[in-house]
C-alpha atoms as a PDB file:
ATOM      1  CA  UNK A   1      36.585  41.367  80.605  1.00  0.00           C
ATOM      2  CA  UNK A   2      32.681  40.643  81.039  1.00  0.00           C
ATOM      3  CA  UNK A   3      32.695  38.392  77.346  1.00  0.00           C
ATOM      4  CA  UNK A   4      35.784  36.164  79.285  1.00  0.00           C
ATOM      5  CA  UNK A   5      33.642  36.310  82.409  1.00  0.00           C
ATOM      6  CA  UNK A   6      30.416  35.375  80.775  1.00  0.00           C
ATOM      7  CA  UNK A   7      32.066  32.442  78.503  1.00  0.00           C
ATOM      8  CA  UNK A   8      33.225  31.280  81.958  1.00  0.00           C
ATOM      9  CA  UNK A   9      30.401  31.950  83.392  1.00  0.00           C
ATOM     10  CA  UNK A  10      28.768  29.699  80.472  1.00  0.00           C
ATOM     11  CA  UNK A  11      31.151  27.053  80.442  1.00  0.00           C
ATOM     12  CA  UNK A  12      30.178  25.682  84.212  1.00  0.00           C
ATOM     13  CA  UNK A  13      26.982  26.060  83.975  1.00  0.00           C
ATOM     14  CA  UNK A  14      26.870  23.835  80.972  1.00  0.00           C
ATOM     15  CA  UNK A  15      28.915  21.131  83.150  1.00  0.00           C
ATOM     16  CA  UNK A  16      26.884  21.608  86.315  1.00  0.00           C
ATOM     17  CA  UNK A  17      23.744  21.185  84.014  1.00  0.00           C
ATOM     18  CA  UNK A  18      24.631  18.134  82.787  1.00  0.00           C
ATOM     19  CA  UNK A  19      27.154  16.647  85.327  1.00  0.00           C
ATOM     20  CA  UNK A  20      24.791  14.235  87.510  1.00  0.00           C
ATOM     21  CA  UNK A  21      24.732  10.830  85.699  1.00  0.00           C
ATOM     22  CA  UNK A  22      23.060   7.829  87.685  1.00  0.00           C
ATOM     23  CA  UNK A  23      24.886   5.528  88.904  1.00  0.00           C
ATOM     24  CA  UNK A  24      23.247   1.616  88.433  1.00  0.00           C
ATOM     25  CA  UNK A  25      24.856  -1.963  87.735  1.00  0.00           C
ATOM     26  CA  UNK A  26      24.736  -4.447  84.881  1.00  0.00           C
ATOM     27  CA  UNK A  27      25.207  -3.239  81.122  1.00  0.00           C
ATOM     28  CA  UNK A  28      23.541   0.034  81.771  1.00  0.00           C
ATOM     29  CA  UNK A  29      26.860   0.972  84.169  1.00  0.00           C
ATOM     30  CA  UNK A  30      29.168  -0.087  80.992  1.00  0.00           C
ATOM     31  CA  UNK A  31      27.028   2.184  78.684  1.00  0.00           C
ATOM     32  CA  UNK A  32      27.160   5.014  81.069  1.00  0.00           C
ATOM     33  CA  UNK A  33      31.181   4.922  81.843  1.00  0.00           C
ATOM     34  CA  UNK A  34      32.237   3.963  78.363  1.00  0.00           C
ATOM     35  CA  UNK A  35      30.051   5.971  75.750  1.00  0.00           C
ATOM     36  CA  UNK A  36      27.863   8.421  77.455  1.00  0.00           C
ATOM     37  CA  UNK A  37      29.965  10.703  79.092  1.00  0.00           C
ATOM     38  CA  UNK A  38      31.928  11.301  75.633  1.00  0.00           C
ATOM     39  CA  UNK A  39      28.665  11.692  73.913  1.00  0.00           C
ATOM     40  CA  UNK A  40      27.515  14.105  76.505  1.00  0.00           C
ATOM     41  CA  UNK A  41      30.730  15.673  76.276  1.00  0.00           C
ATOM     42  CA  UNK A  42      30.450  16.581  72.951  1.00  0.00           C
ATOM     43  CA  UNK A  43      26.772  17.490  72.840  1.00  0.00           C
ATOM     44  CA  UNK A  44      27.277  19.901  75.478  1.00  0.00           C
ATOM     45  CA  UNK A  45      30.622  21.278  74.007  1.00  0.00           C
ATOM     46  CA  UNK A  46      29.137  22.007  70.650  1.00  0.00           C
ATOM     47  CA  UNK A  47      26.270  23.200  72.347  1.00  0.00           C
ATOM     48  CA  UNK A  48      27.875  25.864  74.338  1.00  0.00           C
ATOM     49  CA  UNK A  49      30.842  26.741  71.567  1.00  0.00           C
ATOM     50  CA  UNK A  50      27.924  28.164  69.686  1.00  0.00           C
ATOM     51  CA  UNK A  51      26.122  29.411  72.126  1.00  0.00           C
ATOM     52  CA  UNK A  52      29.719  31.455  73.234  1.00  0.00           C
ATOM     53  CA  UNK A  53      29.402  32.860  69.834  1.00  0.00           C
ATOM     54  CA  UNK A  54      26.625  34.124  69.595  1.00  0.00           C
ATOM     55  CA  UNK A  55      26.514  35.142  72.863  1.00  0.00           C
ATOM     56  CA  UNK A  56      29.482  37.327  72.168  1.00  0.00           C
ATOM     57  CA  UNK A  57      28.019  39.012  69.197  1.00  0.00           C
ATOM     58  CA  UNK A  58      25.208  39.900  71.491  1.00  0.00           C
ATOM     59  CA  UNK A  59      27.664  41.367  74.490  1.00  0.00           C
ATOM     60  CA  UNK A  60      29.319  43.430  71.576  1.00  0.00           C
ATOM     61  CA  UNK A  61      25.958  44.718  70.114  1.00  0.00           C
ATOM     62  CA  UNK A  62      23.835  47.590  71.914  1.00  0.00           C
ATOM     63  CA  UNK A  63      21.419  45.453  73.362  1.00  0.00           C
ATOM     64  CA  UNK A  64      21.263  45.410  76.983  1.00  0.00           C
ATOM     65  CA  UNK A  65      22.424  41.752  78.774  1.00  0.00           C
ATOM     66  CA  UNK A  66      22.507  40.768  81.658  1.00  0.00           C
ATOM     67  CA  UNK A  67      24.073  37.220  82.079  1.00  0.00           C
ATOM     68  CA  UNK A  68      24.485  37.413  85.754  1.00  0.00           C
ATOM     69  CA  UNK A  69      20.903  37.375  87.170  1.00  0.00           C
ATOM     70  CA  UNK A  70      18.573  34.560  88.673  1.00  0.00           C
ATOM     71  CA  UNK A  71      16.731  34.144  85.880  1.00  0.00           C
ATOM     72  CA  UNK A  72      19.139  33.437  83.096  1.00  0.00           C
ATOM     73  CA  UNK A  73      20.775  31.439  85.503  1.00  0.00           C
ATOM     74  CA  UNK A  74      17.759  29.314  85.807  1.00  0.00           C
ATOM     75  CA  UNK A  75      16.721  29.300  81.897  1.00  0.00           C
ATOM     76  CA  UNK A  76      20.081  28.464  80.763  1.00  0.00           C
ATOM     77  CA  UNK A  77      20.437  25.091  82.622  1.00  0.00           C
ATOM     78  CA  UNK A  78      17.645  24.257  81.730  1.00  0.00           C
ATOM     79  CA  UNK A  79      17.333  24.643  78.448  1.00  0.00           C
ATOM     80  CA  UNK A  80      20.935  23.103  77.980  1.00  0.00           C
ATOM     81  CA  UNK A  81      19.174  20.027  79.761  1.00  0.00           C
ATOM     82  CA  UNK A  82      16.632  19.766  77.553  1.00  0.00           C
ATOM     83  CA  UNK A  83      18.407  20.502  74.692  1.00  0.00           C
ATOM     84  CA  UNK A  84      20.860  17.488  75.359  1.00  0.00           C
ATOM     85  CA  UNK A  85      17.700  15.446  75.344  1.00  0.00           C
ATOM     86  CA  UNK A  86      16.974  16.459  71.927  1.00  0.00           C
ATOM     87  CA  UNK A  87      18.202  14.904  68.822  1.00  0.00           C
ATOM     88  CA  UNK A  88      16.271  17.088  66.307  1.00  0.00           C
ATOM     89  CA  UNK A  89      18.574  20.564  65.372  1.00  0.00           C
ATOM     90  CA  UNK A  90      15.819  22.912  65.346  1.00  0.00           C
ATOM     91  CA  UNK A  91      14.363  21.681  68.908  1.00  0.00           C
ATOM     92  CA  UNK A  92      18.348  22.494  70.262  1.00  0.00           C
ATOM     93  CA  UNK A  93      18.383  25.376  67.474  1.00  0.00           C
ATOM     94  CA  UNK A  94      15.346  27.066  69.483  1.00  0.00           C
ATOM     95  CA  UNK A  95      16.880  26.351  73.498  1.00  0.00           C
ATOM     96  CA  UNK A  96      19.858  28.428  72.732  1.00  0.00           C
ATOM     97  CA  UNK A  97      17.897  30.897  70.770  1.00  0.00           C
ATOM     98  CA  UNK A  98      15.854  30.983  74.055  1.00  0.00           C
ATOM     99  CA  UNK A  99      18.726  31.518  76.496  1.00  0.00           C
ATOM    100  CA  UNK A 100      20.298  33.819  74.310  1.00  0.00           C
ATOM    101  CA  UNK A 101      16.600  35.931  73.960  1.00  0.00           C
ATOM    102  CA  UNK A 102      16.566  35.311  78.323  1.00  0.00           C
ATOM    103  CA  UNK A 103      20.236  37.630  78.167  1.00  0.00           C
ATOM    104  CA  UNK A 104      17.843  40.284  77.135  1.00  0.00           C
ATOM    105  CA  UNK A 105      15.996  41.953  80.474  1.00  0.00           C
ATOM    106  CA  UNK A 106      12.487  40.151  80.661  1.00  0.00           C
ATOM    107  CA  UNK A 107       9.658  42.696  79.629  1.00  0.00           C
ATOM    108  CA  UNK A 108       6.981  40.678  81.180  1.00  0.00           C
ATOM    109  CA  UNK A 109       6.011  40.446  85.093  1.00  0.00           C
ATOM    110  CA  UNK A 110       4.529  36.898  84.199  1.00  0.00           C
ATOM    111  CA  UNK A 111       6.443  33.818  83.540  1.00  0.00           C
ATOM    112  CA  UNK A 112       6.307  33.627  79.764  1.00  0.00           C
ATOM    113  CA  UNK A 113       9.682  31.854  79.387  1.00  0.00           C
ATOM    114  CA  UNK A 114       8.825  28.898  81.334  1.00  0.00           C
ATOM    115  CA  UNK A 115       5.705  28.199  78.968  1.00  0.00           C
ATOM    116  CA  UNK A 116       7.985  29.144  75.582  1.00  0.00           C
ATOM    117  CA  UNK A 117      10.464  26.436  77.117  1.00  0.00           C
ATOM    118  CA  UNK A 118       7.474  23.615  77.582  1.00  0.00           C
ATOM    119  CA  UNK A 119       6.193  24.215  74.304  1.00  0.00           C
ATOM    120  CA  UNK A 120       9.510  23.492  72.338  1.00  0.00           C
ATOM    121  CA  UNK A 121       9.759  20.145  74.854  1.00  0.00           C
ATOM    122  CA  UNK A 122       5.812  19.259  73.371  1.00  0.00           C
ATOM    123  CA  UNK A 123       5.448  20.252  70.157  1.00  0.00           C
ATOM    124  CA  UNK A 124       7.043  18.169  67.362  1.00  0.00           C
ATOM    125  CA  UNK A 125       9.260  19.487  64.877  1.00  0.00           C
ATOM    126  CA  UNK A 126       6.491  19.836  62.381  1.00  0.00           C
ATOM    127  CA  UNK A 127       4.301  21.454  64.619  1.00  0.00           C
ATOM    128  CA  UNK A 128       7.505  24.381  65.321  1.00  0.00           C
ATOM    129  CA  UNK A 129       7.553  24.292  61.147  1.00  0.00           C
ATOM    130  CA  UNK A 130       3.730  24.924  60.253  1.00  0.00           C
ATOM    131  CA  UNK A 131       4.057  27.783  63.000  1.00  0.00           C
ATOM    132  CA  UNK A 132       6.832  29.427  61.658  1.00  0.00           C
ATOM    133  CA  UNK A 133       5.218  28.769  57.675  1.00  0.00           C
ATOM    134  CA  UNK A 134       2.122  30.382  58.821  1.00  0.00           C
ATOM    135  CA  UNK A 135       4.139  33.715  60.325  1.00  0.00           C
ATOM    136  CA  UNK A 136       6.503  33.097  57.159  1.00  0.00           C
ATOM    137  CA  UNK A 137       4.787  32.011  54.085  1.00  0.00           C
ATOM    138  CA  UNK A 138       1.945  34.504  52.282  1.00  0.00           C
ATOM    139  CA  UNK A 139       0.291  31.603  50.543  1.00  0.00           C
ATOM    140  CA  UNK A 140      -0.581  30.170  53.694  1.00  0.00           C
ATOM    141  CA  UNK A 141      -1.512  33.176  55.892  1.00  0.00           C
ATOM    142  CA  UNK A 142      -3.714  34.055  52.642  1.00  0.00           C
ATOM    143  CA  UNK A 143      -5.413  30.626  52.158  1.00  0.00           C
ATOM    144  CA  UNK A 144      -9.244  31.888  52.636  1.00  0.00           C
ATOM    145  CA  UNK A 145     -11.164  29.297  50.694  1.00  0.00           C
ATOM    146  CA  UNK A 146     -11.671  26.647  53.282  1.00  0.00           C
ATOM    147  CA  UNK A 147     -11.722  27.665  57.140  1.00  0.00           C
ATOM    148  CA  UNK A 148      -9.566  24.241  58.115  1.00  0.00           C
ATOM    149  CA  UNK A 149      -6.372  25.336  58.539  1.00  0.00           C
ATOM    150  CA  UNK A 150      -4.969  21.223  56.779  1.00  0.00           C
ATOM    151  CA  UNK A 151      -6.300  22.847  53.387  1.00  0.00           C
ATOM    152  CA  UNK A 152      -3.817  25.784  53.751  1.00  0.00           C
ATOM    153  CA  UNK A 153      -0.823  23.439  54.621  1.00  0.00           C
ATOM    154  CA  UNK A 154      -1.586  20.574  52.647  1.00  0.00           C
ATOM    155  CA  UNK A 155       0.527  21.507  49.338  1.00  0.00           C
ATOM    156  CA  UNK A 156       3.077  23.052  52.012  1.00  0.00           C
ATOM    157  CA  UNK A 157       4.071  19.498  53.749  1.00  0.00           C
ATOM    158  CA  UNK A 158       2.916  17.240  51.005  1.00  0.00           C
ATOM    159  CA  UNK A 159       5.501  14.705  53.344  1.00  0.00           C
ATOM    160  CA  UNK A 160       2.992  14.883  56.404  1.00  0.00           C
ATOM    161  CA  UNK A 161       0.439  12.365  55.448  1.00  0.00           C
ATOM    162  CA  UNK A 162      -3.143  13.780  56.617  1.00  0.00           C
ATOM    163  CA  UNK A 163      -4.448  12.632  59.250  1.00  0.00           C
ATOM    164  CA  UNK A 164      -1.121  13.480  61.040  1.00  0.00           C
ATOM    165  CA  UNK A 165      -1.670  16.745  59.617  1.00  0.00           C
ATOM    166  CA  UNK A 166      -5.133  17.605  60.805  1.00  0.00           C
ATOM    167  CA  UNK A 167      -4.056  16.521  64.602  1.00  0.00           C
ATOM    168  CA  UNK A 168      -0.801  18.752  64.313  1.00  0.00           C
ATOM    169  CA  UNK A 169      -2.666  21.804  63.018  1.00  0.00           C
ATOM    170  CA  UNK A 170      -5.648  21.022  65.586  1.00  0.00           C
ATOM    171  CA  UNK A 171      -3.444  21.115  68.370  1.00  0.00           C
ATOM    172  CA  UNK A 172      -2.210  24.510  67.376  1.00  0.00           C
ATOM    173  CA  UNK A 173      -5.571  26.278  66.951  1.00  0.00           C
ATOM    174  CA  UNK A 174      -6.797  24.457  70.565  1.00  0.00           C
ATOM    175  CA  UNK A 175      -3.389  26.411  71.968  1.00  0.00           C
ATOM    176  CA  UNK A 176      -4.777  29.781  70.534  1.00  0.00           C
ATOM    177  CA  UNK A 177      -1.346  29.749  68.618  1.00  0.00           C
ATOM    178  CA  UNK A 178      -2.795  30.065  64.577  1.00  0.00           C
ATOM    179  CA  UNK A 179      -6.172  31.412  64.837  1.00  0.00           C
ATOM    180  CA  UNK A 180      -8.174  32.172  61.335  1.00  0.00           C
ATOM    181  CA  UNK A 181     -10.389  35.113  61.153  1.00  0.00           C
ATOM    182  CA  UNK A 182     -10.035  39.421  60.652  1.00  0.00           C
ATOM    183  CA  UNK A 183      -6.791  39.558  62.341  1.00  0.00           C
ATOM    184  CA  UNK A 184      -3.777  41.795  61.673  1.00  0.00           C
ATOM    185  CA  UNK A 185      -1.854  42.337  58.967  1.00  0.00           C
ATOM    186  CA  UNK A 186       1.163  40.396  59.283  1.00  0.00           C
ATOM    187  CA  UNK A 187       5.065  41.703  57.910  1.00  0.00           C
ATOM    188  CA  UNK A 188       2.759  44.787  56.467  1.00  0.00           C
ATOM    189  CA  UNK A 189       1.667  42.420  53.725  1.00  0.00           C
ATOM    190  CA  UNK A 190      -1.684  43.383  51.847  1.00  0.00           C
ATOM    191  CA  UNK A 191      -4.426  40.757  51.742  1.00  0.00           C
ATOM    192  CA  UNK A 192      -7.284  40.386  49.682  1.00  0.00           C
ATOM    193  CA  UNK A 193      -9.600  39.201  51.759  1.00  0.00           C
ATOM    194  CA  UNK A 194     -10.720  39.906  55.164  1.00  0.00           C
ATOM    195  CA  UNK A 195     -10.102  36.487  56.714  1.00  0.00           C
ATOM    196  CA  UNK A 196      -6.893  34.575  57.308  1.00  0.00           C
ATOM    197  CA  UNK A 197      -4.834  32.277  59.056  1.00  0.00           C
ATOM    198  CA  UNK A 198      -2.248  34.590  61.217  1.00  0.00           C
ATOM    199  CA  UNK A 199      -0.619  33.595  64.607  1.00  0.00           C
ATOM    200  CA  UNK A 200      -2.000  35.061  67.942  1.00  0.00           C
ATOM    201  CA  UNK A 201      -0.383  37.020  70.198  1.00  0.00           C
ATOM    202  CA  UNK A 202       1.314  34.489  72.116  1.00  0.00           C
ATOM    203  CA  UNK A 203       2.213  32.788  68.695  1.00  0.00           C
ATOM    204  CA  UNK A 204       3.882  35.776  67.551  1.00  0.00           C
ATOM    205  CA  UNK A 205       5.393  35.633  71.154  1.00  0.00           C
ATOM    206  CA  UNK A 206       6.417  31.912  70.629  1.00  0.00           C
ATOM    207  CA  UNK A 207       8.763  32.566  67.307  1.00  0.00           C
ATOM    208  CA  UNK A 208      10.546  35.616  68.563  1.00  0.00           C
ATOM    209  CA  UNK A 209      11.431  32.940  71.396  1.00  0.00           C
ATOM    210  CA  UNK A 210      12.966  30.903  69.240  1.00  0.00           C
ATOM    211  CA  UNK A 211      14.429  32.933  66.804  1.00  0.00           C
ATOM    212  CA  UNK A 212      17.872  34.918  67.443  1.00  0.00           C
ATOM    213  CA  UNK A 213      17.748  38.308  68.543  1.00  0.00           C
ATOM    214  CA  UNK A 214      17.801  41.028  65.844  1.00  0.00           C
END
């Protein structure tokens, strides 16, 4: 009874989120009644089939959920707003990973969501790569011989071209998201030196945001 309730439950928010389309004149008024609302349409519904699934896989694990309060309320329309903005998979990949992680009861007193949310809407793809590459990938989170964090990515995205590079990884160390230095081992990995690029706190924080729940 609550997974029937919930997909319900799912299933108008998802139309409520996305039902207010402007109404103007001219060519913009043809676009709008003849192709967006069947484009919307199946955005959403794809969206939200596979959000039902998972969800359910969650309701049926022994996690804890709660689909009924305020706050996943809130998060889930608007993620499934911004997500229908997005063309890129992983940018709608990490929205529902974010209202299916909001199911879970919040452990924070602070609004950490709202900033996890705001950084998937900023950051491009790339920059949601390198960040998962540097939690991920041992030859990066290793890379001691040159404190500029471009030299540890470079062979990694040889399809970035540099300069793009440099500003994308900048960004991320101005955020306090990859930091370089004595930090903590990461996935219980040894290194062999005593400095590395690692992610922070709230960089650790980001990826479990956008990852599924275990």
């Amino acid at each position: 009874m609550k997974e029937d309730k919930t997909k319900k439950t799912i299933r108008n928010l998802g139309v409520a989120a996305t039902a207010g389309i402007p109404i103007v004149g001219g060519p913009i008024s043809v676009i709008l009644d003849k192709y967006l609302p069947d484009f919307v349409e199946q955005r959403r519904g794809n969206f939200l089939n596979q959000l039902n699934d998972e969800l359910e896989v969650l309701l049926k694990s022994e996690l804890e959920t709660d689909t009924e309060s305020d706050r996943f309320i809130s998060i889930f329309i608007r993620c499934v707003k911004l997500a229908l903005e997005e063309y890129e998979q992983e940018k709608i990949d990490a929205f529902r990973n974010i209202i299916l992680n909001s199911s879970l009861p919040s452990k924070q007193d602070f609004d950490l969501t709202t900033l996890m949310m705001n950084w998937v809407r900023e950051f491009s793809v790339d920059q949601i790569r390198i960040i998962k590459a540097v939690k991920e990938n041992p030859s990066i989170a290793n890379y001691s011989e040159h404190s500029d964090l471009y030299y540890a990515l470079k062979d990694y995205f040889p399809e970035i071209p540099k300069l793009f590079l440099i500003t994308l990884s900048q960004d991320l160390i101005t955020k306090n998201i990859v930091l370089y230095g004595k930090g903590k081992i990461q996935n219980d990995i040894p290194y062999e030196t005593g400095k590395y690029w690692y992610l922070s706190e709230v960089g650790e924080a980001f990826v479990d945001y956008i990852t599924k729940p275990v």
